[in-house]
N, C-alpha and C. Protein backbone atom coordinates (compact mmCIF):
# COMPACT_ATOMS: atom_id res chain seq x y z
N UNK A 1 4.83 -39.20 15.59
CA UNK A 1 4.20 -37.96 15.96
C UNK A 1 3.67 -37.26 14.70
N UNK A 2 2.64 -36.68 14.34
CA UNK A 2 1.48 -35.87 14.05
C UNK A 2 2.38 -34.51 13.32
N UNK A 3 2.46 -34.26 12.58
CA UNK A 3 3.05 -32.83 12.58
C UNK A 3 1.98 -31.74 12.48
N UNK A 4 1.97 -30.17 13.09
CA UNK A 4 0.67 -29.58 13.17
C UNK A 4 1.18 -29.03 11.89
N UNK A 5 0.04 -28.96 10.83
CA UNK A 5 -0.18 -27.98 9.73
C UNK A 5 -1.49 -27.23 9.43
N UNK A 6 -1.38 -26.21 8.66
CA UNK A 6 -2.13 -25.17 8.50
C UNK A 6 -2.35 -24.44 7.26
N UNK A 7 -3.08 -24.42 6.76
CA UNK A 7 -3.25 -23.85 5.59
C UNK A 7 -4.24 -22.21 5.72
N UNK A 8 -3.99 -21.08 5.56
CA UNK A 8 -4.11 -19.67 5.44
C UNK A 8 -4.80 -19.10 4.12
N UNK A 9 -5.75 -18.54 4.16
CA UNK A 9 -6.05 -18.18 2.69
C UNK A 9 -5.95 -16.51 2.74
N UNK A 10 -4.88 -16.18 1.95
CA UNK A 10 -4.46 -14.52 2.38
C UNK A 10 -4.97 -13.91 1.47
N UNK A 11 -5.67 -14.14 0.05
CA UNK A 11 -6.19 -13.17 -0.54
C UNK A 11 -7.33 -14.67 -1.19
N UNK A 12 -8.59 -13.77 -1.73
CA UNK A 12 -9.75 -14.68 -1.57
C UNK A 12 -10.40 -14.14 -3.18
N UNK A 13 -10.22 -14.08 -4.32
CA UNK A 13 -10.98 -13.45 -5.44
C UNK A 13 -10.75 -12.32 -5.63
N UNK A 14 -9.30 -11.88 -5.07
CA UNK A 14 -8.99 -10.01 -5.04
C UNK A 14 -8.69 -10.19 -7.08
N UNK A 15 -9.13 -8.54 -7.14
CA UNK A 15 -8.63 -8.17 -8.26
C UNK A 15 -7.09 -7.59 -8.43
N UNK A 16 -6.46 -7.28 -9.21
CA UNK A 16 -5.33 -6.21 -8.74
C UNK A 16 -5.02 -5.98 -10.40
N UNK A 17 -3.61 -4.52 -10.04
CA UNK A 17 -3.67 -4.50 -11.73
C UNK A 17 -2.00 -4.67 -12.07
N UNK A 18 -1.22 -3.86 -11.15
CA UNK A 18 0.24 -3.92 -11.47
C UNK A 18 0.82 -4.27 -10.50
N UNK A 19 0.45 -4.25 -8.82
CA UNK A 19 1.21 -5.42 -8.00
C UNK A 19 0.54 -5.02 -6.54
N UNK A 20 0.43 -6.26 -6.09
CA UNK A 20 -0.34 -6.91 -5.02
C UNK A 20 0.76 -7.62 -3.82
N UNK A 21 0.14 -7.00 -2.76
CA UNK A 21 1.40 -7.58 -1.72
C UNK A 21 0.33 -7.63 -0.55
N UNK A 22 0.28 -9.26 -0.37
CA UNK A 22 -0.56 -9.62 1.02
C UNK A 22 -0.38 -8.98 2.36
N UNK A 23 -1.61 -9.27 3.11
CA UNK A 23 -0.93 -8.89 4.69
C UNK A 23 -0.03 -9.90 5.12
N UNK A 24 0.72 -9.29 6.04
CA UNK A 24 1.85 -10.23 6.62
C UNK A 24 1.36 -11.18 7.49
N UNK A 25 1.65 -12.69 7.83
CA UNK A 25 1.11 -13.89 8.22
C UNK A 25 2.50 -14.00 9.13
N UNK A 26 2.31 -14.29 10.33
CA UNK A 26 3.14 -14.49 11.24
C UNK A 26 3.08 -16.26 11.58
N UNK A 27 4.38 -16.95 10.86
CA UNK A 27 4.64 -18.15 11.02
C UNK A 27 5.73 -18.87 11.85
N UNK A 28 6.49 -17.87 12.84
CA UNK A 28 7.36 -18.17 13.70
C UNK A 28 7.40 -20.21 13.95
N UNK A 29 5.88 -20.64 14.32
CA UNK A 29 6.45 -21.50 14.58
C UNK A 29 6.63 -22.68 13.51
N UNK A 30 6.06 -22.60 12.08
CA UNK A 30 6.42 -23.58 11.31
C UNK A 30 7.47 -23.59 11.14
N UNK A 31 8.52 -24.55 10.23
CA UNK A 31 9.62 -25.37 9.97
C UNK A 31 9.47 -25.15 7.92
N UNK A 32 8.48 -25.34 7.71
CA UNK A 32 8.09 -25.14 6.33
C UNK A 32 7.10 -24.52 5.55
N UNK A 33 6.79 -24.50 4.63
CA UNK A 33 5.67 -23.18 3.99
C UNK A 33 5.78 -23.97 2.53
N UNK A 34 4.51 -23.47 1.93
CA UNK A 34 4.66 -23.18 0.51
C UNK A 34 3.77 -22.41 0.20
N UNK A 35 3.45 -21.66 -0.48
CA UNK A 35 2.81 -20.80 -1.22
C UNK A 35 1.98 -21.41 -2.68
N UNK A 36 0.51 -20.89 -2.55
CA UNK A 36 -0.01 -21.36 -3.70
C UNK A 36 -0.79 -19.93 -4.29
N UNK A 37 -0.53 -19.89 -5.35
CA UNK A 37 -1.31 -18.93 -6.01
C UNK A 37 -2.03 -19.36 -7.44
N UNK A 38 -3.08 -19.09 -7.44
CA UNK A 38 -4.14 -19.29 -8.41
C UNK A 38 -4.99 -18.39 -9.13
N UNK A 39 -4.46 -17.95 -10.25
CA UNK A 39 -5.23 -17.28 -11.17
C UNK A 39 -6.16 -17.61 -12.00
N UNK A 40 -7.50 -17.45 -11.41
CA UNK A 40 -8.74 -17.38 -11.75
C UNK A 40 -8.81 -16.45 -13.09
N UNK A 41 -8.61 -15.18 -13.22
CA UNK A 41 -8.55 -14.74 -14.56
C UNK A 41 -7.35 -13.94 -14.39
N UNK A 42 -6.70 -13.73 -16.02
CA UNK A 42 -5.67 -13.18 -15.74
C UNK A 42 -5.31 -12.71 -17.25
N UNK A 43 -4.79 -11.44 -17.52
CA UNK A 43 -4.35 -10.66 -18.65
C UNK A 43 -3.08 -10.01 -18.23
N UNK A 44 -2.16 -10.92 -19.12
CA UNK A 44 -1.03 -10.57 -18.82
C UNK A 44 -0.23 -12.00 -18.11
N UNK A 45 1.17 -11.69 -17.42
CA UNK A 45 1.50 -12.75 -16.59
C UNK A 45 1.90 -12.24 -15.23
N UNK A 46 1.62 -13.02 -14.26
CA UNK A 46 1.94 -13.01 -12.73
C UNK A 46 3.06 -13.32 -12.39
N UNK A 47 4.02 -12.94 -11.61
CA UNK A 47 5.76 -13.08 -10.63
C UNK A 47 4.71 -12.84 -9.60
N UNK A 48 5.15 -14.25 -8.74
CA UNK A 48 4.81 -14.38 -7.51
C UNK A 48 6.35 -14.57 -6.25
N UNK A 49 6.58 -14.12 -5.18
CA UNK A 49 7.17 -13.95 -4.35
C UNK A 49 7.49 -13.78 -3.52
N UNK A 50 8.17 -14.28 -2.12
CA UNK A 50 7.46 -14.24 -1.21
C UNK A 50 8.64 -12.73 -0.22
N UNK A 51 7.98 -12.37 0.63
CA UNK A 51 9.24 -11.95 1.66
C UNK A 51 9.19 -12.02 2.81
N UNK A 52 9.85 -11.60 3.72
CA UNK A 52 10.44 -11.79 4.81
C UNK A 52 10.64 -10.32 5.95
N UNK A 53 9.92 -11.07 7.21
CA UNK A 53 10.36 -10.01 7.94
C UNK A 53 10.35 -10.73 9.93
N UNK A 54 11.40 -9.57 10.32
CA UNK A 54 11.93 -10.23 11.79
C UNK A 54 10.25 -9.83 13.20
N UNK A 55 9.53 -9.33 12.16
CA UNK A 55 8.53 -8.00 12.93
C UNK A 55 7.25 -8.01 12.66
N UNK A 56 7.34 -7.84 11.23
CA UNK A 56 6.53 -7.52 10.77
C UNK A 56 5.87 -6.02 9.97
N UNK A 57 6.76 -5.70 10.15
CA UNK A 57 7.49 -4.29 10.21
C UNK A 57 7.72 -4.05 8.80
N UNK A 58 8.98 -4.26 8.97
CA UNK A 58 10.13 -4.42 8.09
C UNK A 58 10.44 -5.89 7.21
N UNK A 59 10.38 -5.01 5.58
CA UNK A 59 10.68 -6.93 4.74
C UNK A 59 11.55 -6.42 4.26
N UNK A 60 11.91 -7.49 3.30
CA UNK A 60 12.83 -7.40 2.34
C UNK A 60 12.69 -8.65 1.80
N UNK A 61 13.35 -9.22 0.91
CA UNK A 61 13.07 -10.21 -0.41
C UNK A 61 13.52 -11.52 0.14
N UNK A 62 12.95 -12.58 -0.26
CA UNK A 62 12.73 -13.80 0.97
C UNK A 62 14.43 -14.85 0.04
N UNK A 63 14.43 -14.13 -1.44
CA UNK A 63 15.84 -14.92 -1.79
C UNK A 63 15.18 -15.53 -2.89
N UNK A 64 14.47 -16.74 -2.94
CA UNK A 64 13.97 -17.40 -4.51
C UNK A 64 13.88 -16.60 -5.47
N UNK A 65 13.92 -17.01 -6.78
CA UNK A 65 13.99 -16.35 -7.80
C UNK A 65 12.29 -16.50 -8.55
N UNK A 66 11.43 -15.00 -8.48
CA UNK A 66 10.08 -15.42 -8.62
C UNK A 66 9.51 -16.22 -9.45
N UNK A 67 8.32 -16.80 -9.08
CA UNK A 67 7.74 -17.54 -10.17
C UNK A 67 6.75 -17.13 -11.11
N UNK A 68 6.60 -17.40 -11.98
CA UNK A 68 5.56 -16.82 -12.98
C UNK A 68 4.58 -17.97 -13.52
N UNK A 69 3.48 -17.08 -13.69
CA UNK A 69 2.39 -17.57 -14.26
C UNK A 69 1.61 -16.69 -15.31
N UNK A 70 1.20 -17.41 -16.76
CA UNK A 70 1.50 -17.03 -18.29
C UNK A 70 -0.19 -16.85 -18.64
N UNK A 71 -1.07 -17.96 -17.80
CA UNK A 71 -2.01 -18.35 -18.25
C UNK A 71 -2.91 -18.94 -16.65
N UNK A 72 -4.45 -18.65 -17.02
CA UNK A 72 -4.71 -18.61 -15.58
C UNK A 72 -4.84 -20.40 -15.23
N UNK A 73 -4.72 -20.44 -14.28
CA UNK A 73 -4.23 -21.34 -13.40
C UNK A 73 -3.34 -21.69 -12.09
N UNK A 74 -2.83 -22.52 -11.62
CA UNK A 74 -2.19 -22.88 -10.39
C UNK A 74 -0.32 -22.63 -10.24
N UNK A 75 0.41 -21.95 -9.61
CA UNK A 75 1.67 -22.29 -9.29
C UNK A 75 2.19 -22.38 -7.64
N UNK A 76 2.89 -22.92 -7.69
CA UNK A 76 3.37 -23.02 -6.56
C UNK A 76 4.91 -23.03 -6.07
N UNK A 77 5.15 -22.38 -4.88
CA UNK A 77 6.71 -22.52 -4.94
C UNK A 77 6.81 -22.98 -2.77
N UNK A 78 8.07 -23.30 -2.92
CA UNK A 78 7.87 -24.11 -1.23
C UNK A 78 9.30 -22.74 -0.58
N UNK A 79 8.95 -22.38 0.97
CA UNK A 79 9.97 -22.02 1.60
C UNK A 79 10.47 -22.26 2.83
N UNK A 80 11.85 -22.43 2.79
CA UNK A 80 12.07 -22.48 4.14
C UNK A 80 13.08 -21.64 4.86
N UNK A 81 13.35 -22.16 5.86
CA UNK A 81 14.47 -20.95 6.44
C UNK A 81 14.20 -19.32 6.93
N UNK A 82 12.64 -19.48 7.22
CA UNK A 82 11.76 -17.77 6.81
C UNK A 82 11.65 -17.00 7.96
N UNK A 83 12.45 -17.40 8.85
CA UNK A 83 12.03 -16.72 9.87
C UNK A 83 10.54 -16.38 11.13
N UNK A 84 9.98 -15.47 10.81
CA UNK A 84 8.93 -15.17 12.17
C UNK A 84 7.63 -14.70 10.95
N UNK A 85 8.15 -13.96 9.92
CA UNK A 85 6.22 -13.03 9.12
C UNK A 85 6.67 -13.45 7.85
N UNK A 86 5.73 -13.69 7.00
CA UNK A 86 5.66 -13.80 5.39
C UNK A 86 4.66 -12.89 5.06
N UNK A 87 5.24 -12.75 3.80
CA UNK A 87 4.12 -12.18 2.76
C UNK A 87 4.47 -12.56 1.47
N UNK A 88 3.04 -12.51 0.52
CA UNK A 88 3.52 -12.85 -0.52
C UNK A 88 3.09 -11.53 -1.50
N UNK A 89 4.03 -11.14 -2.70
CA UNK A 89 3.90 -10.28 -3.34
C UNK A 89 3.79 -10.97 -4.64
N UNK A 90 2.92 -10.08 -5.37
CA UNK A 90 2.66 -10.59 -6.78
C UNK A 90 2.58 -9.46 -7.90
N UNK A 91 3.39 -9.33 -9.20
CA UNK A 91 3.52 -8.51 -10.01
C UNK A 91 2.92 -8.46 -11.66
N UNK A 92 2.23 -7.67 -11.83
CA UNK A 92 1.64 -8.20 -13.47
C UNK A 92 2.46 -6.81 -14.32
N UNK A 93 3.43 -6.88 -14.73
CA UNK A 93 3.86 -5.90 -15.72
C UNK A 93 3.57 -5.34 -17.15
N UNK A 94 2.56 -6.38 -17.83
CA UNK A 94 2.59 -6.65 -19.33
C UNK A 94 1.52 -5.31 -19.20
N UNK A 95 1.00 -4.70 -20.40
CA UNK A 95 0.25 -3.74 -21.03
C UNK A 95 -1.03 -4.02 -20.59
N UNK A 96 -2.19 -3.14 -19.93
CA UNK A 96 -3.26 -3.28 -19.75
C UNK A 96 -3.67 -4.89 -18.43
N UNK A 97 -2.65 -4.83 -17.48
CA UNK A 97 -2.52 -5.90 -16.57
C UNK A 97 -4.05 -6.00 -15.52
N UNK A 98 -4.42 -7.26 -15.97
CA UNK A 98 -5.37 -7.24 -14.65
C UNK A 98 -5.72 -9.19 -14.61
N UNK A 99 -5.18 -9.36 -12.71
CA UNK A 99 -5.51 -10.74 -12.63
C UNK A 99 -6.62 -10.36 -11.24
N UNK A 100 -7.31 -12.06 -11.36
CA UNK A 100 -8.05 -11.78 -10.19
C UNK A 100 -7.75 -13.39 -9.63
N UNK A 101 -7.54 -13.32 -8.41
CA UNK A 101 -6.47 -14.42 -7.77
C UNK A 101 -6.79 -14.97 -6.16
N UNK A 102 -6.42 -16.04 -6.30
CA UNK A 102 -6.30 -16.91 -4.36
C UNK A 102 -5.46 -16.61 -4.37
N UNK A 103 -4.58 -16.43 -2.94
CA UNK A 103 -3.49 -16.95 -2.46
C UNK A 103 -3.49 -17.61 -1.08
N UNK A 104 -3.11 -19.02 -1.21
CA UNK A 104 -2.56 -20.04 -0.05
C UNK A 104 -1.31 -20.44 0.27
N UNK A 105 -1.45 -20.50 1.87
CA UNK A 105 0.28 -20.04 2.69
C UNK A 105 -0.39 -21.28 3.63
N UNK A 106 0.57 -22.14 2.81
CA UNK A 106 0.57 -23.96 3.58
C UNK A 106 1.28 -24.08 4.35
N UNK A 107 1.00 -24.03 5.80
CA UNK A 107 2.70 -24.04 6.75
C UNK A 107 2.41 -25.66 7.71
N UNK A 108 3.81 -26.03 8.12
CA UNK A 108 3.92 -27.49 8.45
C UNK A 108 5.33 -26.93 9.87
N UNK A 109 4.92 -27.83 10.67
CA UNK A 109 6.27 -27.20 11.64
C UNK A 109 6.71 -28.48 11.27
C-alpha cells in the first residue's frame, strides 16, 4: 500500500527580523512530518521549532530541542507524536537580525 504524503509550503520568500511563527497547518491525519526551512538570505542565525496544538487555538512547545542555522541555506528536523495543528516558529536573536526564508511541512500518514 501507497502511503498518502504531502508537502505544504507555509511561508514562501517572507522577510522577518526577530521571530516568525507560521500559520497553524492542521495535520490530524499524518503519522509523520518534517519540517524544512531554508534561508535564502540571512544576517545573523535562525532556531527553528516547531509547536503544537489540540485546536488550533492554543500551543505550546512541540519538545525537540531547536535547530539552528549559522549561514544561509537548508535545515531540517523530523516530528512525530504531534497531535492534530503544527506550526513552525523561527527566531533570529543576533544584532541587527534579518532572514528571508521558505518553510516546508512534509507530512506522510
Amino acid at each position: 500500500m501507497i502511503k498518502n504524503s504531502y508537502t505544504a509550503v507555509l511561508e514562501r520568500n517572507t522577510t522577518f527580523a526577530e521571530e516568525l511563527v507560521t500559520e497553524p497547518y492542521e495535520v490530524a491525519w499524518a503519522g509523520e512530518a518534517r519540517v524544512f526551512v531554508r534561508a535564502l538570505d540571512l544576517s545573523g542565525s535562525i532556531e527553528a521549532s516547531a509547536e503544537i496544538s489540540p485546536d488550533g487555538l492554543f500551543w505550546t512547545a512541540e519538545g525537540s530541542p531547536p535547530v539552528k542555522l549559522a549561514q544561509p541555506g537548508l535545515i531540517s528536523f523530523p516530528l512525530r507524536e504531534f497531535g492534530h495543528w503544527l506550526r513552525v516558529v523561527l527566531r533570529n536573536k543576533d544584532a541587527a537580525p534579518s532572514a528571508r526564508i521558505i518553510v516546508y511541512l512534509a507530512l506522510k500518514e
